[in-house]
Protein backbone atom coordinates (compact mmCIF):
# COMPACT_ATOMS: atom_id res chain seq x y z
CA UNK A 1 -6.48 11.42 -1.09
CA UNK A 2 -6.02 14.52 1.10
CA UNK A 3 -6.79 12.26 4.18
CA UNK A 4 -3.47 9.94 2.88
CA UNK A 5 -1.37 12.74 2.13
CA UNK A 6 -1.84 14.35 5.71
CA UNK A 7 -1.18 11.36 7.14
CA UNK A 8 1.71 10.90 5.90
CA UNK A 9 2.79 14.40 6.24
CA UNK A 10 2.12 13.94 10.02
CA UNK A 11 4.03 10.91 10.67
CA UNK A 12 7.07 12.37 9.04
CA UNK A 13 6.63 9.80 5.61
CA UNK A 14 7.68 13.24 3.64
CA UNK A 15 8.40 10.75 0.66
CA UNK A 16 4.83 8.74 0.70
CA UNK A 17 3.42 12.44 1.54
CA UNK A 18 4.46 13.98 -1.72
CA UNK A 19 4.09 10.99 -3.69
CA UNK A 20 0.37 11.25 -3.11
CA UNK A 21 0.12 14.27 -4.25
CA UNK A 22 2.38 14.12 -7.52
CA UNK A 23 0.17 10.90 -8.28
CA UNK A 24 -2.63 12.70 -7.27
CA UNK A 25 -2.08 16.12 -9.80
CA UNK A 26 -0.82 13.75 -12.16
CA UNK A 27 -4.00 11.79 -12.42
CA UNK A 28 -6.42 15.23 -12.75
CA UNK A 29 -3.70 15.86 -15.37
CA UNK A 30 -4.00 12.85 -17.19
CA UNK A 31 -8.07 12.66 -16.74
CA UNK A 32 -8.72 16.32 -18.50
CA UNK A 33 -6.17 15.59 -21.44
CA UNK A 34 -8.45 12.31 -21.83
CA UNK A 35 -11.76 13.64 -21.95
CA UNK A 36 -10.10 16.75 -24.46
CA UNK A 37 -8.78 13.99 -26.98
CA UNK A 38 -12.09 12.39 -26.64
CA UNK A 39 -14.05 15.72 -27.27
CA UNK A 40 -11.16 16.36 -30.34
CA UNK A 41 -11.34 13.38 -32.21
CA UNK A 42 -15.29 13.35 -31.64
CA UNK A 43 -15.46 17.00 -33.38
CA UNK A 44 -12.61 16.52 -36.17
CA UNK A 45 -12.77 14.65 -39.23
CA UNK A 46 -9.94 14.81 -41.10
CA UNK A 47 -7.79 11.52 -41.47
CA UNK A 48 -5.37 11.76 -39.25
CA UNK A 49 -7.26 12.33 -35.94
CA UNK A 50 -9.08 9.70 -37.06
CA UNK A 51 -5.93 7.05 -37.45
CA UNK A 52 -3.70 9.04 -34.42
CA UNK A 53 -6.08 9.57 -31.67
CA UNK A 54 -7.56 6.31 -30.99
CA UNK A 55 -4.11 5.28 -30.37
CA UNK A 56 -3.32 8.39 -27.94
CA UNK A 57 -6.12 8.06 -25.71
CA UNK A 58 -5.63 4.04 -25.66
CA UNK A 59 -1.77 5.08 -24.78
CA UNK A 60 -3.23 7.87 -22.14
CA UNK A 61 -5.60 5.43 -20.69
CA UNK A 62 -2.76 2.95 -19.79
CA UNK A 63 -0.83 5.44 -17.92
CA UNK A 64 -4.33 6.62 -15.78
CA UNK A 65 -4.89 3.23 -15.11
CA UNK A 66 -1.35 2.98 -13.83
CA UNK A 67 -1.16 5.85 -11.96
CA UNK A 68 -4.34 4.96 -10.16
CA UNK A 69 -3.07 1.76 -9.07
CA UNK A 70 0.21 3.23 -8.12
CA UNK A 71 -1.67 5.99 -6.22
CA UNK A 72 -4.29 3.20 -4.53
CA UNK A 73 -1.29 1.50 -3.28
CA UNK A 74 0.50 4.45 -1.81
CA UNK A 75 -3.23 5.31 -0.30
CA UNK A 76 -3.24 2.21 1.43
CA UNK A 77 0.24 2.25 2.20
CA UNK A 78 -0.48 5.99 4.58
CA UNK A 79 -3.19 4.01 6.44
CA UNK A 80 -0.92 0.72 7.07
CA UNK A 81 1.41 3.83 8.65
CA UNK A 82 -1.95 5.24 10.04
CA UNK A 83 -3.17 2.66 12.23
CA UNK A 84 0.45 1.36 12.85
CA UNK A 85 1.18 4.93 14.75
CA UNK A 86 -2.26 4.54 16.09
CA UNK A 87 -1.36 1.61 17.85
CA UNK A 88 2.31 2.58 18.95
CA UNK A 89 0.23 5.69 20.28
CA UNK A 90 -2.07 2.96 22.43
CA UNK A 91 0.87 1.42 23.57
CA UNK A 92 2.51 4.11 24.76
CA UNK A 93 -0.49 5.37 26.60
CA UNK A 94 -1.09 1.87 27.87
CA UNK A 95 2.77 1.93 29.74
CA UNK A 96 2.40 5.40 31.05
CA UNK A 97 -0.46 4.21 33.43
């Protein structure tokens, strides 16, 4: 992810650059709040965790699976613009000879 975001940094793709890494602290984000509904409704047992938080971490798990598409796209996306300056780079070289 840090690779992606560099790269995009570098070719000037400020936009793609600081998508990554809102997707990116988003999906930590999301990931910890998970794993603490999982660890609360695992320890509580009154009634209403029991009826509420099911449906929360289905909800949460929705999103993360969203934003990890979104941010596998935009991954892919800074090496398309990787290997595309790569080769204007080549050709550039290739015409100064």
């Amino acid at each position: 992810i840090a690779i992606s975001w560099c790269t995009a940094d570098n070719v000037g793709n400020i936009a793609l650059a600081r998508r990554i890494q809102h997707l990116d602290d988003d999906k930590r984000r999301l990931s910890d709040d998970i794993w603490f509904s999982i660890t609360a409704y695992n320890t509580r047992k009154d009634k209403l965790s029991y009826s509420v938080l099911p449906v929360k971490i289905e909800y949460k798990r929705d999103r993360l699976s969203r934003i990890t598409n979104d941010l596998q796209y935009c991954v892919s996306k800074a090496k398309y613009v990787q290997i595309k300056e790569f080769n204007n780079e080549i050709e550039r070289i290739k015409h100064l000879k």
